[in-house]
N, C-alpha and C. Protein backbone atom coordinates (compact mmCIF):
# COMPACT_ATOMS: atom_id res chain seq x y z
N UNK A 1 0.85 -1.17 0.00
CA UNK A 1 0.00 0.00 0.00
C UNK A 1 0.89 1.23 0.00
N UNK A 2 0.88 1.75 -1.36
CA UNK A 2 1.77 2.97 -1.09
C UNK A 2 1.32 4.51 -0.41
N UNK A 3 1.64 5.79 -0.26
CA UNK A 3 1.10 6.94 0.35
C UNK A 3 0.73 7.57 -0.02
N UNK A 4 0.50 6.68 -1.96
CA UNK A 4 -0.84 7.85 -2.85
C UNK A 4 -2.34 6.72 -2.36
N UNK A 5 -2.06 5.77 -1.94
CA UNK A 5 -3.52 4.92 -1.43
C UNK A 5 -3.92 5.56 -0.48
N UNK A 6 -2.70 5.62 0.91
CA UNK A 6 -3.26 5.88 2.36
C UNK A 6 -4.08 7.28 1.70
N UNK A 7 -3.24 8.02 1.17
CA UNK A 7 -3.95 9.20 1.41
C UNK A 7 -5.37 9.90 0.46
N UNK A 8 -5.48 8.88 -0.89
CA UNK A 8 -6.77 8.83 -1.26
C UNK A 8 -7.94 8.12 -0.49
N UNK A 9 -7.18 7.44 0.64
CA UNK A 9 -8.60 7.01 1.21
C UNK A 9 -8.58 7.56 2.36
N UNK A 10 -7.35 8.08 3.04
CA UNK A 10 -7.90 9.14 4.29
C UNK A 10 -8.17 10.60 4.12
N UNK A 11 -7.90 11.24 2.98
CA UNK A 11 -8.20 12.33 2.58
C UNK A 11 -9.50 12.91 2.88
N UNK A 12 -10.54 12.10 2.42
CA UNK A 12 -11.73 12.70 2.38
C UNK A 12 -12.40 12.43 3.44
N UNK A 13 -12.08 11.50 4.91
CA UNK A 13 -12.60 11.65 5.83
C UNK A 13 -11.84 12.42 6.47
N UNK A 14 -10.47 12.84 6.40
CA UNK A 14 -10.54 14.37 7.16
C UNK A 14 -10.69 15.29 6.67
N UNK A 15 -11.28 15.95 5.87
CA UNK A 15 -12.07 16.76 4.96
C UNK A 15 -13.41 16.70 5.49
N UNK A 16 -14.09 15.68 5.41
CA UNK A 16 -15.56 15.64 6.23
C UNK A 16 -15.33 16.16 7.58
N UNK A 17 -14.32 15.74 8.01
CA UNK A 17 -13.96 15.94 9.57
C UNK A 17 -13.93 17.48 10.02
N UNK A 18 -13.08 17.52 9.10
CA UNK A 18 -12.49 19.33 9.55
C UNK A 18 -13.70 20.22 8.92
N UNK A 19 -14.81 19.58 7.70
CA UNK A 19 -15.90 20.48 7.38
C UNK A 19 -16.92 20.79 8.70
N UNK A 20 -17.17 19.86 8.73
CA UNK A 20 -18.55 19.39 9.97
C UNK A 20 -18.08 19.82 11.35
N UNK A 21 -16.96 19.83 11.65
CA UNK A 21 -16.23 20.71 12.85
C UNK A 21 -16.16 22.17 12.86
N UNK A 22 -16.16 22.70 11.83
CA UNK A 22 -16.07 24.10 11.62
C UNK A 22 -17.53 24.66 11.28
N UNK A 23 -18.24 23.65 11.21
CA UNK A 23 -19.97 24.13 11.31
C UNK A 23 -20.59 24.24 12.63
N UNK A 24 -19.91 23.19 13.38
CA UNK A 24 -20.63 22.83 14.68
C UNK A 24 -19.69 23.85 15.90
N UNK A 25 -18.53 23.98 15.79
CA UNK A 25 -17.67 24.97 16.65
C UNK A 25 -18.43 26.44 16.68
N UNK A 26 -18.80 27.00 16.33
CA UNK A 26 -19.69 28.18 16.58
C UNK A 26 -20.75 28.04 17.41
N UNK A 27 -20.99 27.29 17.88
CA UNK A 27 -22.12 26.55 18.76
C UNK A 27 -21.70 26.52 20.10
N UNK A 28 -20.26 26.36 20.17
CA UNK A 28 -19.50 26.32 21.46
C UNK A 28 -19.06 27.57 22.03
N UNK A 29 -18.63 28.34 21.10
CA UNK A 29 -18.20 30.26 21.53
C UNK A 29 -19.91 30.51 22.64
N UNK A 30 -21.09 30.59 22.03
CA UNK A 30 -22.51 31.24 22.75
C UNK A 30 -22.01 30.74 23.98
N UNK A 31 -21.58 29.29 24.71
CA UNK A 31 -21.99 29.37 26.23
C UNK A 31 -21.00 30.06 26.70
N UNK A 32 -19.66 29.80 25.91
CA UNK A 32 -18.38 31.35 26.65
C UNK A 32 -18.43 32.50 27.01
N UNK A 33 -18.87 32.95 25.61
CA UNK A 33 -19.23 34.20 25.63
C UNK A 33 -20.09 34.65 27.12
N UNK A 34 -21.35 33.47 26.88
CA UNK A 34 -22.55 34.01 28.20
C UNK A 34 -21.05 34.06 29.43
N UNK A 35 -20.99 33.01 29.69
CA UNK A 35 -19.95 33.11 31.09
C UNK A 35 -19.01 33.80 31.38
N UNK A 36 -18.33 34.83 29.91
CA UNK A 36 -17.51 35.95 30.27
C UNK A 36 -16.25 35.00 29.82
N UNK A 37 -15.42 36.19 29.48
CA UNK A 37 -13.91 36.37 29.05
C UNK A 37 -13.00 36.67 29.87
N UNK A 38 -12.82 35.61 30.85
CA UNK A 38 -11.98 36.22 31.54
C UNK A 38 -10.95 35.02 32.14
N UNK A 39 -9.40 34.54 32.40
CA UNK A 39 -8.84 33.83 32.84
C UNK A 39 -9.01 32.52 31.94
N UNK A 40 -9.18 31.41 32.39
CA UNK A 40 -9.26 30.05 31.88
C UNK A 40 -10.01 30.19 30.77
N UNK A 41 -11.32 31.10 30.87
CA UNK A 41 -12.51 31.03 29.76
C UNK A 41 -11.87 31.75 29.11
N UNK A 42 -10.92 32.58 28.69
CA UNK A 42 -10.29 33.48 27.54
C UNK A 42 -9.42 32.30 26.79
N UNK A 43 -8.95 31.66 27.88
CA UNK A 43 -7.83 30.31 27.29
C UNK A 43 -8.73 29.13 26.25
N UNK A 44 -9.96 29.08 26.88
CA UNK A 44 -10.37 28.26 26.26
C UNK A 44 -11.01 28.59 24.55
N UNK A 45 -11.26 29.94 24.90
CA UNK A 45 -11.70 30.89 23.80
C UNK A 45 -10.99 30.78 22.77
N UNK A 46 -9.80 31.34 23.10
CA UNK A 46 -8.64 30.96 22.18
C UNK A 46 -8.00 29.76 20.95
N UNK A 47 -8.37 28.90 22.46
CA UNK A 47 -8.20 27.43 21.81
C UNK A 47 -9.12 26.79 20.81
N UNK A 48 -10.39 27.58 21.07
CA UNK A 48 -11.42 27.35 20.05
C UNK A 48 -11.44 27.56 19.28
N UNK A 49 -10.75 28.88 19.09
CA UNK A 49 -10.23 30.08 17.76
C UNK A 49 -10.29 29.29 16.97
N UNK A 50 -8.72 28.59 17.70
CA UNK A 50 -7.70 28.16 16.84
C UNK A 50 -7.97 27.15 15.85
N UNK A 51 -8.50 25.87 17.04
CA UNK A 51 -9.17 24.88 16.22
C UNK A 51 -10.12 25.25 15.06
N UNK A 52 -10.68 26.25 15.24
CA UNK A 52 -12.12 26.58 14.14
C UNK A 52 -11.05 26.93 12.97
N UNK A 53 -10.19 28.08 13.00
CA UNK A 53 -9.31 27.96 11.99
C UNK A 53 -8.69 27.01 11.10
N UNK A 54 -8.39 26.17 12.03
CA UNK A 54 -7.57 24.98 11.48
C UNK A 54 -8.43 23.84 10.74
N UNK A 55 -9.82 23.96 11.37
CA UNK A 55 -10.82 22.89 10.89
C UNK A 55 -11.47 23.68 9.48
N UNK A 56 -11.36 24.67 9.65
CA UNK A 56 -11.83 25.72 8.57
C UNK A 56 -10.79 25.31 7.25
N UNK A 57 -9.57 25.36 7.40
CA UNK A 57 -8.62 24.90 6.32
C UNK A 57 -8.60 24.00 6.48
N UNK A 58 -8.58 22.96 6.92
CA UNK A 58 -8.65 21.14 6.52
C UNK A 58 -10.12 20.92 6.01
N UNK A 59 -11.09 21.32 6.06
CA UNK A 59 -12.56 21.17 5.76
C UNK A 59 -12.59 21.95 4.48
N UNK A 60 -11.99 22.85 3.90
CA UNK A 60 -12.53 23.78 2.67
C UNK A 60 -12.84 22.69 1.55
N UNK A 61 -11.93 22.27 1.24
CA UNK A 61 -12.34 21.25 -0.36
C UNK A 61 -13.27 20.34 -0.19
N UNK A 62 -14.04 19.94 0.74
CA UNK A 62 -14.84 18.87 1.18
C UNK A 62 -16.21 19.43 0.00
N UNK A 63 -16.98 18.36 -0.22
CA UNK A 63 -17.76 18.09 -0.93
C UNK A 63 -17.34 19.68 -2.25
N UNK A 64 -16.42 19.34 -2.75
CA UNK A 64 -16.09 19.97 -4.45
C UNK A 64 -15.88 19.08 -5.15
């Protein structure tokens, strides 16, 4: 199995992955936000950012 197989067949489930994550992560900022920005909850904020970013570019080509 060479690493044009692995990656035609794992390609498009992390593509689904990182699409459907970056739909549903905006869902998670509303209860932060309610509880305030401040200390740990800014950290976690952040971290959410980030991930949404990152799921945002691994998810773009999904269903093209």
């Amino acid at each position: 199995m060479g690493l044009a197989t692995v990656r035609a067949t794992i390609a498009p489930t992390v593509r689904f992955v990182g699409f459907w994550t970056a739909v549903v992560l905006p869902f998670v900022y509303i209860p932060l936000l309610f509880a305030g920005l401040d200390g740990a909850t800014m950290n976690a904020f952040v971290a959410l950012l980030v991930a949404h970013v990152v799921s945002l570019l691994v998810g773009r080509e999904y269903g093209q």
